[in-house]
Protein backbone atom coordinates (compact mmCIF):
# COMPACT_ATOMS: atom_id res chain seq x y z
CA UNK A 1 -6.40 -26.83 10.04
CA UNK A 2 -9.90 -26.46 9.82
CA UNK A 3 -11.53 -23.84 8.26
CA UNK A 4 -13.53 -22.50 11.13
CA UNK A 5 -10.15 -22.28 12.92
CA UNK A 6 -7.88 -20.72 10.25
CA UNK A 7 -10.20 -19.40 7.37
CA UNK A 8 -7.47 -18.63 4.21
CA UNK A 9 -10.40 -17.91 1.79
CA UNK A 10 -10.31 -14.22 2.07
CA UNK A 11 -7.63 -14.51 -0.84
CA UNK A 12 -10.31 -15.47 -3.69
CA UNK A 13 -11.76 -11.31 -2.89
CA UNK A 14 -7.94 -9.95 -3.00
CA UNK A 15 -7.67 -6.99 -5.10
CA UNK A 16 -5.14 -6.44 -7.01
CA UNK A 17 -4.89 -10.20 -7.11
CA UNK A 18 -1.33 -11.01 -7.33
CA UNK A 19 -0.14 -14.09 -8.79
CA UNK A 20 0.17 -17.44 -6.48
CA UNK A 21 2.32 -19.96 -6.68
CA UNK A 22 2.26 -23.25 -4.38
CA UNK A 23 5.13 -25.88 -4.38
CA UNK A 24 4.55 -28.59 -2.05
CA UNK A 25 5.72 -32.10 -1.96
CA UNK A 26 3.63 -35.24 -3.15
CA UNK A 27 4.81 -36.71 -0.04
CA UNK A 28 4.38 -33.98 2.17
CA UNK A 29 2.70 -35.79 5.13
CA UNK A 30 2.32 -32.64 7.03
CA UNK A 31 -0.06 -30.77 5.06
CA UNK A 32 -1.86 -33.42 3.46
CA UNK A 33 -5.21 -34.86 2.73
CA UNK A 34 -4.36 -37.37 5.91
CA UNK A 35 -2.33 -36.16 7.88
CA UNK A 36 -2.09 -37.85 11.19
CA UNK A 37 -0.74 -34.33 12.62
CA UNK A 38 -4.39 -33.36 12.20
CA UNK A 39 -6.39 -34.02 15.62
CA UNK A 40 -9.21 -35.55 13.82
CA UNK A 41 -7.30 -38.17 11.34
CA UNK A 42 -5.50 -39.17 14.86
CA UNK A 43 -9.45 -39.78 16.14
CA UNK A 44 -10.43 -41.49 13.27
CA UNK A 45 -7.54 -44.06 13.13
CA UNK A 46 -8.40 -44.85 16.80
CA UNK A 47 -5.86 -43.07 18.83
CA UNK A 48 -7.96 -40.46 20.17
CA UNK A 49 -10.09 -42.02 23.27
CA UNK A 50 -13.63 -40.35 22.66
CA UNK A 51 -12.92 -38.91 19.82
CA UNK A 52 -16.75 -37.94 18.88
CA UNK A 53 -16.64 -39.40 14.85
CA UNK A 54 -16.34 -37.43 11.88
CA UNK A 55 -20.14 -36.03 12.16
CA UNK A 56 -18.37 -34.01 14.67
CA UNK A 57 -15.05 -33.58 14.16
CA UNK A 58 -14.00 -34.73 10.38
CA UNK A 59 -10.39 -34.89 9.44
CA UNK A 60 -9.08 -32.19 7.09
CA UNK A 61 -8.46 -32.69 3.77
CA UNK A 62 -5.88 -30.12 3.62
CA UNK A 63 -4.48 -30.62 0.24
CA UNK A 64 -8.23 -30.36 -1.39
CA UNK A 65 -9.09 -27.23 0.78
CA UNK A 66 -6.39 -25.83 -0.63
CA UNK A 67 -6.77 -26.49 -4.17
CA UNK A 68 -10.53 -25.74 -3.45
CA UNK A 69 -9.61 -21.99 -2.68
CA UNK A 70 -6.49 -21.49 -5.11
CA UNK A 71 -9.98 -22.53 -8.07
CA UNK A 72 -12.11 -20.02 -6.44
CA UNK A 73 -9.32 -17.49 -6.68
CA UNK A 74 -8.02 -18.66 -10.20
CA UNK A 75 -12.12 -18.33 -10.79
CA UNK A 76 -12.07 -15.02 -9.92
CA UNK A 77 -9.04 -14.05 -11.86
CA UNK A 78 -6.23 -14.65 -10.23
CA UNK A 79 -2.96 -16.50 -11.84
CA UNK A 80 -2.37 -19.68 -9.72
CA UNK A 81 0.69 -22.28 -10.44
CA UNK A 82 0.77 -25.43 -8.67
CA UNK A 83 4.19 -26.92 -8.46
CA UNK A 84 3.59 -30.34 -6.74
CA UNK A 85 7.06 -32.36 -6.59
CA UNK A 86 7.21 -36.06 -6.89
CA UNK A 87 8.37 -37.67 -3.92
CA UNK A 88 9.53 -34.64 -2.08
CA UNK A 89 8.19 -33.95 1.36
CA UNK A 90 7.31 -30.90 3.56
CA UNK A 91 10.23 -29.02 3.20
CA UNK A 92 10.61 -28.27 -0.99
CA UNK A 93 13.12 -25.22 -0.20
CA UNK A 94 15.34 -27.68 1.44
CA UNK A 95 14.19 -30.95 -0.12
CA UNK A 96 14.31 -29.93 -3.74
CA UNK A 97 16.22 -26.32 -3.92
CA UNK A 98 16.97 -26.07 -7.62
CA UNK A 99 13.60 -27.21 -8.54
CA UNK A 100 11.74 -24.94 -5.85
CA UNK A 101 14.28 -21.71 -7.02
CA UNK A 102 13.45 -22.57 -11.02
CA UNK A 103 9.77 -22.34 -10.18
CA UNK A 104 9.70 -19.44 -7.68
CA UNK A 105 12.40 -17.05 -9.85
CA UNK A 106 10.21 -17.76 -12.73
CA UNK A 107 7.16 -16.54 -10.83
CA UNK A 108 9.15 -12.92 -9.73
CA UNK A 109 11.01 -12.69 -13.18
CA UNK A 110 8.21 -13.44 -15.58
């Protein structure tokens, strides 16, 4: 989503900043750095008649925005673990369970 749509930066001025953890999948083709549900990949792969070019309406590099943000609030002191999983897709809670349980109970328990 584009950041003048849904702007998720507010996060990196939290305080208390509480720690973050994001598990995604490397395959995840959802949220994703092209990601042909995103309007303006579609355009730019040709299946969006008059789709105005990426001047005007660049895909999203989703993954990178995110990692962009999660720096700015590790940056500003806040504890960020990425869990990316190897060949698991959108869904790690389903995908990957044990893995995704390990990670997040090891967040809440310390």
């Amino acid at each position: 989503m584009a950041p003048t749509l849904v702007d998720t930066s507010g996060i990196v001025e939290a305080d208390p900043k509480p720690p973050v953890l994001w598990i995604h999948g490397s395959e995840d083709v959802i949220v994703s750095d092209q990601s042909f549900f995103d309007f303006c990949m579609l355009g730019k792969a040709g299946a969006v008649p008059g789709w105005p070019g990426e001047e005007e309406a660049p895909p999203q590099p989703m993954k990178q925005q995110i990692r962009d943000v999660l720096a700015r609030y590790r940056d500003g002191g806040g504890e960020v673990t990425e869990v990316e999983l190897e060949g698991c897709g959108h869904s790690p809670h389903v995908e990957r369970l044990e893995e995704f349980r390990t990670a997040l109970l090891r967040l809440v328990t310390g």
